[in-house]
Protein backbone atom coordinates (compact mmCIF):
# COMPACT_ATOMS: atom_id res chain seq x y z
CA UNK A 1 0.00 0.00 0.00
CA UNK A 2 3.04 2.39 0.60
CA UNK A 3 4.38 1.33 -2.32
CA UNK A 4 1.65 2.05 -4.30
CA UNK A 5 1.35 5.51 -2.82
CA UNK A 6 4.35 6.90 -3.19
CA UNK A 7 4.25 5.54 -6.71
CA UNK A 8 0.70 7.60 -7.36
CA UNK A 9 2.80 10.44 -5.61
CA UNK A 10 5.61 10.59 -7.91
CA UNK A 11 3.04 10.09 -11.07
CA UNK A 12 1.00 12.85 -9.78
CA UNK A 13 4.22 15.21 -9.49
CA UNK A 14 5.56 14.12 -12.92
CA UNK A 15 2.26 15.04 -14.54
CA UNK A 16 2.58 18.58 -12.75
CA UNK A 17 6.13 19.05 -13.90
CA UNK A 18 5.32 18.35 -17.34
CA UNK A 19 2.14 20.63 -17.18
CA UNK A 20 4.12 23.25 -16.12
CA UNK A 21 7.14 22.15 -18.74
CA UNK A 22 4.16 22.75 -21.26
CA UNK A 23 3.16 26.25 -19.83
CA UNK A 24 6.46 27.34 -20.00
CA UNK A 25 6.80 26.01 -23.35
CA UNK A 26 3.63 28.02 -24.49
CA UNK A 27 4.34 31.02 -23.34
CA UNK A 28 7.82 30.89 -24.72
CA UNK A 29 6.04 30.23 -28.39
CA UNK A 30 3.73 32.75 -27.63
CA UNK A 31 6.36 35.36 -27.22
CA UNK A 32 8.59 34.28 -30.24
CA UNK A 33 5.29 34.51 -32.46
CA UNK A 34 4.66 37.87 -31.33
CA UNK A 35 7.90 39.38 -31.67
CA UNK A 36 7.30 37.51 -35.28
CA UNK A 37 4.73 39.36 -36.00
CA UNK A 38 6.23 42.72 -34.97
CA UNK A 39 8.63 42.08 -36.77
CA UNK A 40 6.68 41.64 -39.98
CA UNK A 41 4.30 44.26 -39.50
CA UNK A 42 7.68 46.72 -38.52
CA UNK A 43 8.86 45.94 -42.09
CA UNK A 44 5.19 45.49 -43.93
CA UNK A 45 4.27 49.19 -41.38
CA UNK A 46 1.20 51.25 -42.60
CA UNK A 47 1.27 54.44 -44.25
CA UNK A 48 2.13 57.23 -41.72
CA UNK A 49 -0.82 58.77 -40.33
CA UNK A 50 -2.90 55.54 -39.58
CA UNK A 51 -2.57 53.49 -36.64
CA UNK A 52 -0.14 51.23 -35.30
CA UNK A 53 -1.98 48.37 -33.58
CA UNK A 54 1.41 47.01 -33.05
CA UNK A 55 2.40 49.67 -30.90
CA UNK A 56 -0.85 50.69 -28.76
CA UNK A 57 -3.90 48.34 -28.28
CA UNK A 58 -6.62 48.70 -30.98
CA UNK A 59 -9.46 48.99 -28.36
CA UNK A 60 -7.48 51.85 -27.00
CA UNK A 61 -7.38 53.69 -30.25
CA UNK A 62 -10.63 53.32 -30.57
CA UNK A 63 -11.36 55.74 -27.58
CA UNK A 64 -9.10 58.26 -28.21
CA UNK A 65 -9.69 61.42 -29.76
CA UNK A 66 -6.22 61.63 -31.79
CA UNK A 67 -5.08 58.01 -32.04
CA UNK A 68 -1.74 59.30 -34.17
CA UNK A 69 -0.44 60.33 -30.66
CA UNK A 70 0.84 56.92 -29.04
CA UNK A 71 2.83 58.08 -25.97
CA UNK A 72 4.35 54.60 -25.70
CA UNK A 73 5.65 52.19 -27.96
CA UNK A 74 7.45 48.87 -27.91
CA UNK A 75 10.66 50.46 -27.67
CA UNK A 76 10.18 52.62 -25.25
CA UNK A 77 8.40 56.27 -24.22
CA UNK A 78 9.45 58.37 -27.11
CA UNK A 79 9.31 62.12 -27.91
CA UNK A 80 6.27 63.98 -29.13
CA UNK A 81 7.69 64.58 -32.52
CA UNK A 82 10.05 60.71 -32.52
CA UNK A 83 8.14 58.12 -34.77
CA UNK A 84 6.87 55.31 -33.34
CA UNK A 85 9.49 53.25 -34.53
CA UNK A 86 13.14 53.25 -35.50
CA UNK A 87 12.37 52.41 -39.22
CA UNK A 88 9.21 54.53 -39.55
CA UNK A 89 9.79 57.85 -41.37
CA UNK A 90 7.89 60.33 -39.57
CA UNK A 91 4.95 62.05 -41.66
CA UNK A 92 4.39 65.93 -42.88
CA UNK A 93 2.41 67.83 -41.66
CA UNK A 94 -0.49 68.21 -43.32
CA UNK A 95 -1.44 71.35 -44.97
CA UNK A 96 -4.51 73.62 -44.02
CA UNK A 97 -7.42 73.26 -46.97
CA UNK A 98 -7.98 76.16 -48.41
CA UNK A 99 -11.24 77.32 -50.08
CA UNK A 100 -10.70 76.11 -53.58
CA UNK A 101 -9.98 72.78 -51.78
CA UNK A 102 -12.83 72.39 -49.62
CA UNK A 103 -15.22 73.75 -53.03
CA UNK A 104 -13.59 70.82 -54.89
CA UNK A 105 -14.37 68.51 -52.16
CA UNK A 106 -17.73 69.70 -51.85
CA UNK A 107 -18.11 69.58 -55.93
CA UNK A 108 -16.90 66.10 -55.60
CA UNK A 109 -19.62 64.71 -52.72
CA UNK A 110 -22.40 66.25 -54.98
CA UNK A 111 -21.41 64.19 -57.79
CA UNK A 112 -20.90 61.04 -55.85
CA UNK A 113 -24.51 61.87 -54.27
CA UNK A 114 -26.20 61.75 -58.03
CA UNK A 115 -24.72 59.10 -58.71
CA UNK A 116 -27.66 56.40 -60.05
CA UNK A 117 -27.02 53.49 -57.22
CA UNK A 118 -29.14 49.97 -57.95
CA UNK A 119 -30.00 47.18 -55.05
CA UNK A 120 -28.80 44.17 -55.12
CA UNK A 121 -32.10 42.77 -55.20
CA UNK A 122 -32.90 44.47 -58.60
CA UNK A 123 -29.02 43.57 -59.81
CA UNK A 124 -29.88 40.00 -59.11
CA UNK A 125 -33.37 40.03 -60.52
CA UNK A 126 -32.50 41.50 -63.56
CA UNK A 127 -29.40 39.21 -63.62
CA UNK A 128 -31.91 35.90 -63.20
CA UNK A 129 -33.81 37.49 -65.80
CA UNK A 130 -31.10 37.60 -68.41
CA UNK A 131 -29.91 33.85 -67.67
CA UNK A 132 -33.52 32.95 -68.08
CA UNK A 133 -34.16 34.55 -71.58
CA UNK A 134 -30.59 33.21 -72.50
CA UNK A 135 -30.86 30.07 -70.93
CA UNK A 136 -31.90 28.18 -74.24
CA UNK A 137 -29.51 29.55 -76.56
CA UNK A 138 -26.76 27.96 -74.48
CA UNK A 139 -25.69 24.75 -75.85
CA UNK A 140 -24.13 23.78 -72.89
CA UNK A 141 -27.53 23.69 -70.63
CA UNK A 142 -30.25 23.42 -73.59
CA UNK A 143 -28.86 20.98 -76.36
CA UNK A 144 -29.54 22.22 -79.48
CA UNK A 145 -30.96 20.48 -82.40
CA UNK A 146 -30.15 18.64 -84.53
CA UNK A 147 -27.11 17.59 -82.39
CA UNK A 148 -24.48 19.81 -80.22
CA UNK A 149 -21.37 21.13 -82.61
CA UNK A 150 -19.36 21.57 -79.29
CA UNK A 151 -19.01 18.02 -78.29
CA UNK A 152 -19.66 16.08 -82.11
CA UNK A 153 -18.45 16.46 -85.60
CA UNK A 154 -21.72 17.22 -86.61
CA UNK A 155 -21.36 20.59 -88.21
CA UNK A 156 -25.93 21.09 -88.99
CA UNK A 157 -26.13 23.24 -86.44
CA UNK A 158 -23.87 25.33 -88.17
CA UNK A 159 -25.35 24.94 -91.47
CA UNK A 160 -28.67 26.43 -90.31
CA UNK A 161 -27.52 29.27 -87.97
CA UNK A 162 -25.63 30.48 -91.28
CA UNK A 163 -28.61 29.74 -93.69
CA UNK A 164 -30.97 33.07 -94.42
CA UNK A 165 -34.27 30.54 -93.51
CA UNK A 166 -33.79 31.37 -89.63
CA UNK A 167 -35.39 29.20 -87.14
CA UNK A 168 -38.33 30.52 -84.75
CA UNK A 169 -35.22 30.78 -82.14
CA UNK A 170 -33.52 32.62 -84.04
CA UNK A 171 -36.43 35.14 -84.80
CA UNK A 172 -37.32 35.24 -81.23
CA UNK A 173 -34.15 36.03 -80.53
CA UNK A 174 -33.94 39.43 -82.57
CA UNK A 175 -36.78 40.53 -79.94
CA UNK A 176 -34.31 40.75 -77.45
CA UNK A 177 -32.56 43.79 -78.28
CA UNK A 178 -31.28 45.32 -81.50
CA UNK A 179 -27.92 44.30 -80.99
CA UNK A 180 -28.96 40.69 -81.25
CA UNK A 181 -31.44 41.85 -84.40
CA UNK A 182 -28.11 43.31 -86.30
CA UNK A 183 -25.88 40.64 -85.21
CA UNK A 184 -28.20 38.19 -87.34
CA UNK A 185 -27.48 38.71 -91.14
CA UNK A 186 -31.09 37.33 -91.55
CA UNK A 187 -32.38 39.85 -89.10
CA UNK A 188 -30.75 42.57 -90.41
CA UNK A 189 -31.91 42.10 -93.76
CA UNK A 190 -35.58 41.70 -92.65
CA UNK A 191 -35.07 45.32 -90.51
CA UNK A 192 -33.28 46.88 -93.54
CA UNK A 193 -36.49 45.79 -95.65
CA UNK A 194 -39.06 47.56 -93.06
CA UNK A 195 -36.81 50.49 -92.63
CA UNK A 196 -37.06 50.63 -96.98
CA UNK A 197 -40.91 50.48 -96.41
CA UNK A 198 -40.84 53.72 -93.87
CA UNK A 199 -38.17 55.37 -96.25
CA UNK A 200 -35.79 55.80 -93.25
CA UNK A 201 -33.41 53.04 -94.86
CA UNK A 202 -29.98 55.55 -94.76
CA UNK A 203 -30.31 55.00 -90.88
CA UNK A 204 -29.24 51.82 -90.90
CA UNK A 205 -27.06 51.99 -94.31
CA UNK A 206 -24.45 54.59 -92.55
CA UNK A 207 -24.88 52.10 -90.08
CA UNK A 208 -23.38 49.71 -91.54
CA UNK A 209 -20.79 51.78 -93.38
CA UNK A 210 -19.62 52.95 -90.66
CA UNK A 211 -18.74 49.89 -89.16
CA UNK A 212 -17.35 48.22 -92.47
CA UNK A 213 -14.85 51.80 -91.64
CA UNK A 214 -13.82 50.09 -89.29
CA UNK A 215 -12.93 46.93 -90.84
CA UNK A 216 -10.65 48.81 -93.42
CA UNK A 217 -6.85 48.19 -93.81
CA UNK A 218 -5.43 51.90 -92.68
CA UNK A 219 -4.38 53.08 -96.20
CA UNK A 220 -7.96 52.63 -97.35
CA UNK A 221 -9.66 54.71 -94.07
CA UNK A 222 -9.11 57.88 -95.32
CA UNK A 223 -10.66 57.77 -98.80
CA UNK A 224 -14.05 55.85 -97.64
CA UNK A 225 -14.09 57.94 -94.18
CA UNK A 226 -14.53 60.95 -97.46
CA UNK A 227 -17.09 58.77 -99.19
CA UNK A 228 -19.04 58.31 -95.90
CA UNK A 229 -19.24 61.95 -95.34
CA UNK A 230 -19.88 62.78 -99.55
CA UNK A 231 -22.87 59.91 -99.17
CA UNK A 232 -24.71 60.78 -95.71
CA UNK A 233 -23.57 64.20 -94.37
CA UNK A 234 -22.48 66.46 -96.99
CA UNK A 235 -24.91 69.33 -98.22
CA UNK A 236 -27.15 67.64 -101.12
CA UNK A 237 -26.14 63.40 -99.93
CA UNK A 238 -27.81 61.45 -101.53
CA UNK A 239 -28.17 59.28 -98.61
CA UNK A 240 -28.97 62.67 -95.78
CA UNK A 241 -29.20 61.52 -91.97
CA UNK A 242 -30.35 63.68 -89.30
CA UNK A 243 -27.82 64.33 -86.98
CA UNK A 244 -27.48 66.56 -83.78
CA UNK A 245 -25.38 69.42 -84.00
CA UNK A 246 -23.02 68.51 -81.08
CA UNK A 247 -22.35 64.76 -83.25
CA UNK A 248 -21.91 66.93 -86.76
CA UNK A 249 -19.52 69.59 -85.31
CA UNK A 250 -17.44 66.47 -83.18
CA UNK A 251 -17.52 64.38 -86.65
CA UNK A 252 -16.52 67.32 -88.94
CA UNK A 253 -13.60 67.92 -86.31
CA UNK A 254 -12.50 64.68 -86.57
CA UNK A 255 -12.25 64.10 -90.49
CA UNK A 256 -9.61 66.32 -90.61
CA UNK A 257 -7.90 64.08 -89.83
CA UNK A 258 -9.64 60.94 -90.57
CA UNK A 259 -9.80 57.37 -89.07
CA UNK A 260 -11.73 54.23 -88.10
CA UNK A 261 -13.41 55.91 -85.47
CA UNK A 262 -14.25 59.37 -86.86
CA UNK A 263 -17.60 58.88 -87.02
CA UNK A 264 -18.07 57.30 -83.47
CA UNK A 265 -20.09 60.28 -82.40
CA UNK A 266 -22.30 59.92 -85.22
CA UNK A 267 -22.79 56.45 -85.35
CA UNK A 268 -24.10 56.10 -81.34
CA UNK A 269 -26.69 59.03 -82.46
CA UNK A 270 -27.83 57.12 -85.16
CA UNK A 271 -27.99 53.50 -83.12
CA UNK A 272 -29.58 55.63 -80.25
CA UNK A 273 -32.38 56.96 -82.55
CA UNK A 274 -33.03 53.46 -84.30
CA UNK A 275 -33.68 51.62 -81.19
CA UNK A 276 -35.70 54.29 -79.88
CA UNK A 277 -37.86 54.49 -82.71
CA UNK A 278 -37.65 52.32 -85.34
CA UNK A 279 -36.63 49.11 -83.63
CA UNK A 280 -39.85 49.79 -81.44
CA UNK A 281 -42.02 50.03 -84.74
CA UNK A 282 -40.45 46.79 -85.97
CA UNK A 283 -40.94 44.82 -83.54
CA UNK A 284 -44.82 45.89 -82.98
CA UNK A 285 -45.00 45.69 -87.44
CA UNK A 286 -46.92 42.55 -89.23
CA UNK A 287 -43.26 42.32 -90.79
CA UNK A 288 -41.64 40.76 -87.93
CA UNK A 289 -44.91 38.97 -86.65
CA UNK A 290 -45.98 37.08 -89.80
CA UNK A 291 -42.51 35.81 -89.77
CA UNK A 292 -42.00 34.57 -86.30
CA UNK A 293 -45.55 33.46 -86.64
CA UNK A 294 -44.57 31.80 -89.70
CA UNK A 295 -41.44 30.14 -88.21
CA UNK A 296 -43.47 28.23 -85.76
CA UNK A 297 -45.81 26.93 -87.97
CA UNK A 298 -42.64 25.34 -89.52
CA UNK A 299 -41.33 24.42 -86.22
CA UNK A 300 -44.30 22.56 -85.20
CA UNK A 301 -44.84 21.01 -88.75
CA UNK A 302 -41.66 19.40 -88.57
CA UNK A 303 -42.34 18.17 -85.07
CA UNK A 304 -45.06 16.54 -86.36
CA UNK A 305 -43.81 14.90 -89.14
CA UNK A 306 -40.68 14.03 -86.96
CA UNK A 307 -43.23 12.34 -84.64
CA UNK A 308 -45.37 10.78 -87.43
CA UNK A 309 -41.95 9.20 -89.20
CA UNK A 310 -40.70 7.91 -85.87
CA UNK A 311 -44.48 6.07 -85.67
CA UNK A 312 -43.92 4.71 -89.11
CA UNK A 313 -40.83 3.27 -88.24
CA UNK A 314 -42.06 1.83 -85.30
CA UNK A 315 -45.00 0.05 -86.98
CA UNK A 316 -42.98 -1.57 -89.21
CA UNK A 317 -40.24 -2.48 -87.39
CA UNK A 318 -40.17 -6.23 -87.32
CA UNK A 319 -40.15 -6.43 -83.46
CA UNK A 320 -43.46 -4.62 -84.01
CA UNK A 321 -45.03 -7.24 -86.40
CA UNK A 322 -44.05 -10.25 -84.84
């Protein structure tokens, strides 16, 4: 029984030893990590004028008036005008504002104020929105027919995107915007045609010159940047647009001396104005809705006759008649 006593004893003491071996060994650690991380943030310091957390508690700080003036620091009480640390430089005074200063400041807050700010709620509505109307045009979530060009050697889908017999996605599709009507060959024929019918036609046909300008090897872009402005914007074109006089001065400044984007000014009037007005009218004209009604009659007629071939086949499979 003593035996076993004394031998509980010395376990007991042991365990305390190495307890306190432990809490020696932590606090040792401790300290090494912290002078670590003085260290870094001594080298990595912030800008003068903000606070040093690594020289005066941050709750501190945050109940002072003037945080900048730390009368104690790691390395001792320092001066009023000594930097906190050896290796910081210590900071200019700053200047008084003067009137112009604090006008440009105010100026500056005014502008920030009208700025147009969104919610998030109506960013991520009108984000879901987008990836909805989208959604089926992606061939990596909606596979398109007749097979997916991405992942076969099936090149159809091709074939018909290019053909000028667009599908009813296709003509849905220029209902999204009129970038997406003018991206479409086919759709930009079929507005050119209703734009011929309202005799507004040199709209879109400096339009498109424009941006063939652009497409021009440089040693050709002077001489068709002249025939753009003979065509559409001299006095007597035979092609006149209407044109603001803030886009006519800027575009008359800039042909002399002409490039691929001389007419930039002009050319966002005239997109402006289209989808404003005429792109509205198109889309409400029989034009475009005989033709996307038309397109779904085709759609669905080839459904059918999909479905009444796959029937066929099925009837006279010999599975079928046995």
């Amino acid at each position: 029984m003593v035996q076993c006593g004394a031998l509980s004893e010395c376990r007991g003491v042991c365990v305390s030893a190495s307890v306190q071996i432990d809490t020696k060994k932590d606090r040792i650690e401790r300290k090494i990590l912290d002078s670590q991380e003085r260290a870094f943030w001594d080298v990595h310091r912030p800008v003068p004028g903000c606070v040093n957390v690594t020289e005066m508690d941050i709750r501190k700080c945050r109940r002072m008036k003037n945080p900048q003036r730390v009368k104690k620091s790691v390395y001792g009480l320092i001066e009023e005008g000594q930097s906190q640390s050896p290796v910081h430089i210590p900071s200019q005074l700053a200047r008084k504002g003067t009137k112009e200063d604090v006008e440009k400041e105010i100026v500056f807050l005014n502008s920030q104020l009208d700025r147009h700010c969104i919610k998030v709620s109506k960013v991520a509505e009108s984000l879901m929105t987008y990836t909805e109307q989208y959604q089926e045009y992606d061939p990596f979530v909606v596979s398109p027919e007749p097979s997916n060009p991405w992942t076969s050697d099936d090149l159809s889908f091709w074939d018909l995107e290019a053909s000028k017999e667009p599908s009813q996605q296709r003509v849905r599709k220029w209902g999204f915007s009129l970038e997406e009507a003018l991206k479409d060959p086919a759709g930009r024929d079929q507005f050119l045609k209703f734009l011929e019918s309202e005799f507004s036609s040199e709209n879109l046909q400096f339009w498109l010159a424009v941006q063939d300008l652009k497409r021009q090897p440089l040693e050709n872009v002077a001489e068709r940047a002249q025939e753009i402005w003979t065509e559409f914007l001299a006095e007597g074109a035979s092609s006149s647009i209407n044109l603001d006089s803030h886009s006519y001065e800027r575009t008359s400044a800039n042909l002399k001396d002409p490039g691929r984007y001389s007419y930039e000014d002009a050319q966002d009037h005239i997109y402006k104005l289209m989808k404003s007005d005429s792109y509205t009218r198109y889309l409400r004209s029989n034009a475009y809705q005989n033709l996307l009604m038309a397109r779904k009659k085709v759609c669905l007629f080839l459904c059918v006759s999909l479905f009444a071939w796959g029937r066929l086949q099925l009837d006279t499979s010999p599975q079928h008649l046995t």
